[in-house]
N, C-alpha and C. Protein backbone atom coordinates (compact mmCIF):
# COMPACT_ATOMS: atom_id res chain seq x y z
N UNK A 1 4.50 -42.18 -71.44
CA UNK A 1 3.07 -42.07 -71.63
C UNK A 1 2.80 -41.43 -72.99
N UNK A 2 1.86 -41.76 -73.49
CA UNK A 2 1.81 -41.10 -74.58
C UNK A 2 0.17 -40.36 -74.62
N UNK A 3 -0.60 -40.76 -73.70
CA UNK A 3 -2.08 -39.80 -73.54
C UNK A 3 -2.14 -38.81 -72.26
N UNK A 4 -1.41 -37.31 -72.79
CA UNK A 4 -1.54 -36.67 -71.52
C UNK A 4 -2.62 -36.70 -70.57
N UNK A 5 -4.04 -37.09 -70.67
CA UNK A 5 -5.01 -36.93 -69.32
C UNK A 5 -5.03 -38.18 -69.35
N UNK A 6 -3.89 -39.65 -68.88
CA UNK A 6 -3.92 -40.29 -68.31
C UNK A 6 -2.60 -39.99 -67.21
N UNK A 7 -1.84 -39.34 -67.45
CA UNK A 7 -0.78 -39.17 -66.54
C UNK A 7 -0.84 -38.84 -65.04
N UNK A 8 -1.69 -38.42 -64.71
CA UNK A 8 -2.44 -37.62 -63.35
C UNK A 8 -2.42 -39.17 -62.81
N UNK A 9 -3.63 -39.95 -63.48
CA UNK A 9 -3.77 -41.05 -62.62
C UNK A 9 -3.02 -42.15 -62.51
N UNK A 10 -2.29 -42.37 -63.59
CA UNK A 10 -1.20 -43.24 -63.54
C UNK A 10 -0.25 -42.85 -62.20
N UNK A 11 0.03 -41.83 -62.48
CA UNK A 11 0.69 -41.41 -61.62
C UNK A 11 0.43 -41.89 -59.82
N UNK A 12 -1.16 -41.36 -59.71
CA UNK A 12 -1.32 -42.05 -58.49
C UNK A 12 -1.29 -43.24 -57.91
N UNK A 13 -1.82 -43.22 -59.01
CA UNK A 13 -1.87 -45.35 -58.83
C UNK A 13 -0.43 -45.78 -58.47
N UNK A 14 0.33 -45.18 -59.12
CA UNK A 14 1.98 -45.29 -59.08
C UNK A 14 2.12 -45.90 -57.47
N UNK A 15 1.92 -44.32 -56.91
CA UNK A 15 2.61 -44.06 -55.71
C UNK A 15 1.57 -44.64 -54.96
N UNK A 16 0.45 -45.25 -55.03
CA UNK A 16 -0.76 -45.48 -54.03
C UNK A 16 -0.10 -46.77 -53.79
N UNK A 17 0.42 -47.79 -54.61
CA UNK A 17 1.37 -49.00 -54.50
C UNK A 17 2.40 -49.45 -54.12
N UNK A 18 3.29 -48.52 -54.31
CA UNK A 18 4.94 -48.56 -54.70
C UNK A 18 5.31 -48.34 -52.84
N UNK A 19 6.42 -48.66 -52.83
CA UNK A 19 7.18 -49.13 -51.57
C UNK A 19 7.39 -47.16 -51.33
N UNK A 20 7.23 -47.06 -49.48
CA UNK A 20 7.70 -45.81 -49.60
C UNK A 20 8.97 -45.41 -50.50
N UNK A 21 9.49 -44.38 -50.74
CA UNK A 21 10.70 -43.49 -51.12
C UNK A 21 10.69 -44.10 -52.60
N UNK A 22 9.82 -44.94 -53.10
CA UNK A 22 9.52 -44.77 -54.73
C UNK A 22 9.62 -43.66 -55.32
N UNK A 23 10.31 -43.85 -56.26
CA UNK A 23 10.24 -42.20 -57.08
C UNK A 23 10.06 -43.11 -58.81
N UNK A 24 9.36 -41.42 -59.33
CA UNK A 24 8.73 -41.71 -60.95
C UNK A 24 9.37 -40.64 -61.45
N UNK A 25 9.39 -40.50 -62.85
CA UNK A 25 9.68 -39.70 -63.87
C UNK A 25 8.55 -40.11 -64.82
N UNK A 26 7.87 -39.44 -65.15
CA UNK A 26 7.00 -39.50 -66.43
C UNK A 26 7.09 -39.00 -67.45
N UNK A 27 7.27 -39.63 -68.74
CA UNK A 27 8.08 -39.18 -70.06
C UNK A 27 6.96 -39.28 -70.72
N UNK A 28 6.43 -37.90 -71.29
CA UNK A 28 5.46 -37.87 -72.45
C UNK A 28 5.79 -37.77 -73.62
N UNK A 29 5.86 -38.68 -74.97
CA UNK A 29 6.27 -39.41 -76.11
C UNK A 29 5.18 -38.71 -77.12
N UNK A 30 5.86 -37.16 -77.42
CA UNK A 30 4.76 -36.31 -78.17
C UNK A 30 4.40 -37.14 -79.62
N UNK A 31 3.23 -36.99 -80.38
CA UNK A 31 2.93 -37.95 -81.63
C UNK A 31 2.93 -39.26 -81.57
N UNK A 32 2.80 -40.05 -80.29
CA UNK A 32 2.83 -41.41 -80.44
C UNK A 32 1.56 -41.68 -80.71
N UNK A 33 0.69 -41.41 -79.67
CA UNK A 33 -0.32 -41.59 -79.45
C UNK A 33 -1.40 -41.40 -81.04
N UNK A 34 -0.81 -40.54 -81.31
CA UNK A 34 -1.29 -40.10 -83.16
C UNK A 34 -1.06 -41.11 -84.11
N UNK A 35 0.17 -41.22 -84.11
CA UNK A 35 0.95 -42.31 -85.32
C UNK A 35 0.10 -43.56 -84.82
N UNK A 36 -0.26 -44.02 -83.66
CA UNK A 36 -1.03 -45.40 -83.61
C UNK A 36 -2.34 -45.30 -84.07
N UNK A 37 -2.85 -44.19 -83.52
CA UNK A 37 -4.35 -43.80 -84.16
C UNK A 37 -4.65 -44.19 -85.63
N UNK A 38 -3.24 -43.34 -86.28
CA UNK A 38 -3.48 -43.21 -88.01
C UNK A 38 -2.86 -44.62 -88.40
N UNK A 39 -2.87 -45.69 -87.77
CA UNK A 39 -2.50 -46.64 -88.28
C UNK A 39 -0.74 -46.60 -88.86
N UNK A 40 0.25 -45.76 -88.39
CA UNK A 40 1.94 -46.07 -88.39
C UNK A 40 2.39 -46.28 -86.65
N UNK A 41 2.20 -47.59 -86.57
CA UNK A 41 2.04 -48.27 -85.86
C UNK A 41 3.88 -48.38 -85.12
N UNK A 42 4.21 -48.50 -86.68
CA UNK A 42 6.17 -48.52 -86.26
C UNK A 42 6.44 -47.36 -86.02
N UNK A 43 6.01 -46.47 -86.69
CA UNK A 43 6.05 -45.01 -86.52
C UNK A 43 6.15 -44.93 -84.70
N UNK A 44 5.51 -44.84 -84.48
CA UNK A 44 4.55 -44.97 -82.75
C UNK A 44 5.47 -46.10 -81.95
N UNK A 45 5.80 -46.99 -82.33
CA UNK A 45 6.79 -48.09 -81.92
C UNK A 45 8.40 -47.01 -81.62
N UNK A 46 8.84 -46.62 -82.69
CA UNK A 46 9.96 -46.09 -82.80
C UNK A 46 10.47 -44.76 -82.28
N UNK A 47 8.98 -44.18 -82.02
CA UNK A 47 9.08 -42.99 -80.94
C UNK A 47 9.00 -43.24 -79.53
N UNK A 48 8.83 -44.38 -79.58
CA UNK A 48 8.83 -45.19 -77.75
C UNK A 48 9.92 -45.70 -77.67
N UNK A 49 10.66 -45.95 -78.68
CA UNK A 49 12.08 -46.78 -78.07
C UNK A 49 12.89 -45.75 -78.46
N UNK A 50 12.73 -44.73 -78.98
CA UNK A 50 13.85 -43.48 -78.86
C UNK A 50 14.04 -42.55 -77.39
N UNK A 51 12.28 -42.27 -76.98
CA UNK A 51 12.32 -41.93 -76.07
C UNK A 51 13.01 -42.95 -74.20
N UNK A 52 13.05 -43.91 -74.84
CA UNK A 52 13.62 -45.06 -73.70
C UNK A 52 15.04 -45.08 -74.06
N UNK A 53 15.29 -44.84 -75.46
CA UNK A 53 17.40 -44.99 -75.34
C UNK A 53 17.07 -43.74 -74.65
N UNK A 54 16.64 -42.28 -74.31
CA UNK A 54 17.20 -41.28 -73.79
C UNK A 54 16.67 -41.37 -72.31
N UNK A 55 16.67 -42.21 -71.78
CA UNK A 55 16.57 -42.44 -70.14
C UNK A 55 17.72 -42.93 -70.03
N UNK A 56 17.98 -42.60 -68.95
CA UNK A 56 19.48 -42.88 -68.09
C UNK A 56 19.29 -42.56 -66.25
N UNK A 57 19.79 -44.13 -65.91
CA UNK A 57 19.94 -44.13 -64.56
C UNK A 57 18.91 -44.37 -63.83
N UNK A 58 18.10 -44.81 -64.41
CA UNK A 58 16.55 -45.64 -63.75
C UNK A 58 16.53 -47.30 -63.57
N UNK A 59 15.66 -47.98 -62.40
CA UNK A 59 16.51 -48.89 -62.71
C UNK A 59 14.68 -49.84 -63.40
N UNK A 60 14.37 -49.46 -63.82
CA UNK A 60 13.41 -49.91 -65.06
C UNK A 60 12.49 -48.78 -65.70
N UNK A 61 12.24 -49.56 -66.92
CA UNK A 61 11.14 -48.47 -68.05
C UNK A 61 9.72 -49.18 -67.97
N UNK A 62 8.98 -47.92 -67.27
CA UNK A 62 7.43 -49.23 -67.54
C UNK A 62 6.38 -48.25 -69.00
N UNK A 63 6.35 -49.17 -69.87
CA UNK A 63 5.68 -49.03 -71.03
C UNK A 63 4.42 -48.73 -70.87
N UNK A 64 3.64 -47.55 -69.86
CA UNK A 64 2.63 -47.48 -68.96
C UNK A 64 0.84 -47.83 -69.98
N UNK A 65 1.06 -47.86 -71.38
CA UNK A 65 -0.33 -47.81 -71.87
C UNK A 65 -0.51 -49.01 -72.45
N UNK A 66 -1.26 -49.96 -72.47
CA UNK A 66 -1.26 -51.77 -73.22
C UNK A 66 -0.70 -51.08 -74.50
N UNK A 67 -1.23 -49.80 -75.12
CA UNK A 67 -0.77 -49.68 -76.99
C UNK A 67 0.62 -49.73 -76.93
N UNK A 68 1.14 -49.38 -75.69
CA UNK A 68 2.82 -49.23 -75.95
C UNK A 68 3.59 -50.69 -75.93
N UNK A 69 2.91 -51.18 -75.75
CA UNK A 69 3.53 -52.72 -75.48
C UNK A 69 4.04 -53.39 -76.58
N UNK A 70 4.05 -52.95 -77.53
CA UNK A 70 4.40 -53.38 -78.94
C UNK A 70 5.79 -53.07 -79.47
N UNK A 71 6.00 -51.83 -78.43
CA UNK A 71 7.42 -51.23 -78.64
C UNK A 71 8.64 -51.93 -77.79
N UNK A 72 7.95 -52.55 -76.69
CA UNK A 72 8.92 -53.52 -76.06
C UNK A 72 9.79 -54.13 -76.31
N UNK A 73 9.91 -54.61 -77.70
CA UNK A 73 11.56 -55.59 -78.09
C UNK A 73 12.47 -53.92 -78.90
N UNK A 74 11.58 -53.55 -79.64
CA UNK A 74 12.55 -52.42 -79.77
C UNK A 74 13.25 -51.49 -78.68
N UNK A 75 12.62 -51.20 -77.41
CA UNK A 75 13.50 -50.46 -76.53
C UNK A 75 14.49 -51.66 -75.47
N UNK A 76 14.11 -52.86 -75.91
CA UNK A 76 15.14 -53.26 -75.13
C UNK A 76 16.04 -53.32 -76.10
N UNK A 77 16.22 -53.05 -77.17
CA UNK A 77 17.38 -53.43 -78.11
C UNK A 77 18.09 -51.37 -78.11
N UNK A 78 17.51 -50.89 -77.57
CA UNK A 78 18.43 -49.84 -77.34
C UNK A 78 18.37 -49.23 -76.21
N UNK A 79 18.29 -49.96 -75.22
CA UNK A 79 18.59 -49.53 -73.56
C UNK A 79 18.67 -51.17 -73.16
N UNK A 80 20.13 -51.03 -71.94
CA UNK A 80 19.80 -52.33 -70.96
C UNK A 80 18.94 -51.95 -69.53
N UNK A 81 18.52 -51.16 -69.39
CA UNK A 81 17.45 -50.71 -68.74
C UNK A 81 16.44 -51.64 -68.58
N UNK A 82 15.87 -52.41 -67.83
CA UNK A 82 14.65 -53.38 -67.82
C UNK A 82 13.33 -52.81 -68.59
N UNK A 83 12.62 -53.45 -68.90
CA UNK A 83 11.33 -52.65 -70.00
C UNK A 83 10.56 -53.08 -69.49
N UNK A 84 9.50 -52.40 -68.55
CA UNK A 84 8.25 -53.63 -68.03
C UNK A 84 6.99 -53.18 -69.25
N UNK A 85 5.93 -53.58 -69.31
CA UNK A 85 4.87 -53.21 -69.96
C UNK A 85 3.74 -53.65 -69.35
N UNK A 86 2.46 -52.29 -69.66
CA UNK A 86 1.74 -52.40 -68.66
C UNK A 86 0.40 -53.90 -68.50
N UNK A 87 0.59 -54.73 -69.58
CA UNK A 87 -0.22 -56.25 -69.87
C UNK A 87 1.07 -57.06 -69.10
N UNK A 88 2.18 -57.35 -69.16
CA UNK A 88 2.40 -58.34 -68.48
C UNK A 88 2.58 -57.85 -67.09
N UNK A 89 2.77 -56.72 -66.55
CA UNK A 89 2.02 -56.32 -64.75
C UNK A 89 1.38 -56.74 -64.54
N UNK A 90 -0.06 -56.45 -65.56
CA UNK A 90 -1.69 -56.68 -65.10
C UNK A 90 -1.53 -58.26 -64.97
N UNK A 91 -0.79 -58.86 -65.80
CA UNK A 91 -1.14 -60.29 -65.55
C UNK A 91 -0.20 -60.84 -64.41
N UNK A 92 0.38 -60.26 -64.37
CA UNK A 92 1.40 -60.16 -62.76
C UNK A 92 0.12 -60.49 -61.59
N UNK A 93 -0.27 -58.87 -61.95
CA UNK A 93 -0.52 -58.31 -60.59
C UNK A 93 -2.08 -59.63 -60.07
N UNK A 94 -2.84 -59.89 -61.37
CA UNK A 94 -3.83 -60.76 -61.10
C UNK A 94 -3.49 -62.15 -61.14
N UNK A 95 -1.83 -62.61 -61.39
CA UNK A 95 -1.58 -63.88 -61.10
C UNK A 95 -1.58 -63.97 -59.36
N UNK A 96 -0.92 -62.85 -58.84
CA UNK A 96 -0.62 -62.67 -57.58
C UNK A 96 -2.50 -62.76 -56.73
N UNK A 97 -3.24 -61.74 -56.94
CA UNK A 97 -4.49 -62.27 -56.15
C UNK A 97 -5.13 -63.20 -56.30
N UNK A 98 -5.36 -64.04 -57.41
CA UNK A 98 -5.85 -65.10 -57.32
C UNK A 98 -4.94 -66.49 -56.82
N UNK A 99 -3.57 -66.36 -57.03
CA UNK A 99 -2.94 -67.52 -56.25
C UNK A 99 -2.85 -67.14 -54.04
N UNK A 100 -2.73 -65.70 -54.15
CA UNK A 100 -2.65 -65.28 -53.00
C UNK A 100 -1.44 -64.93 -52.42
C-alpha cells in the first residue's frame, strides 16, 4: 500500500471476501505514494518492486492501489511470487457479476 488511510479499509474488504482462514500482511511502501505525486513515476515503480523482492513465502502480491499497477512487470521480474493488481481484479471481479 502506499496511502496509509486506505489500509484500514482495504483491509476489510480483504477479509469481508476472502475464504475463511485467509490471512494478509500489509506492506506500507514509505515515499511511493510521493514520488508518483511529483511526477518520478519510476521512482514510485521501483520502490514497489523492491518492496515485493523482500516478501517471502506468500503465495501472491496484490498491487492493492490502480497507481501501483504500473509497477507490475517490474516486480514480477524480481519475485516468482504471483503479482495481482488491483484493475485487473476489478475487471475480474465485474467480469464475474455480469456473466454470473
Amino acid at each position: 500500500a502506499t496511502f496509509i488511510p486506505s489500509i484500514e479499509i482495504m483491509e476489510k474488504e480483504f477479509f469481508q471476501s476472502a475464504p475463511p482462514g485467509s490471512s494478509l500482511k500489509t506492506t506500507f511502501i514509505k515515499g511511493a505514494r510521493e514520488a508518483a505525486a511529483n511526477g518520478t513515476k519510476s521512482f514510485h515503480d521501483r520502490l514497489v518492486a523492491e518492496a515485493a523482492a523482500s516478501l517471502q513465502g506468500y503465495d501472491a502480491i496484490m498491487l492493492a492501489h490502480f497507481s501501483m499497477s504500473t509497477a507490475s512487470e517490474l516486480c514480477k521480474e524480481v519475485t516468482d511470487i504471483p503479482i495481482l493488481t488491483a484493475p485487473e481484479s476489478a475487471v475480474r471481479k465485474l467480469k464475474s457479476a455480469v456473466q454470473g
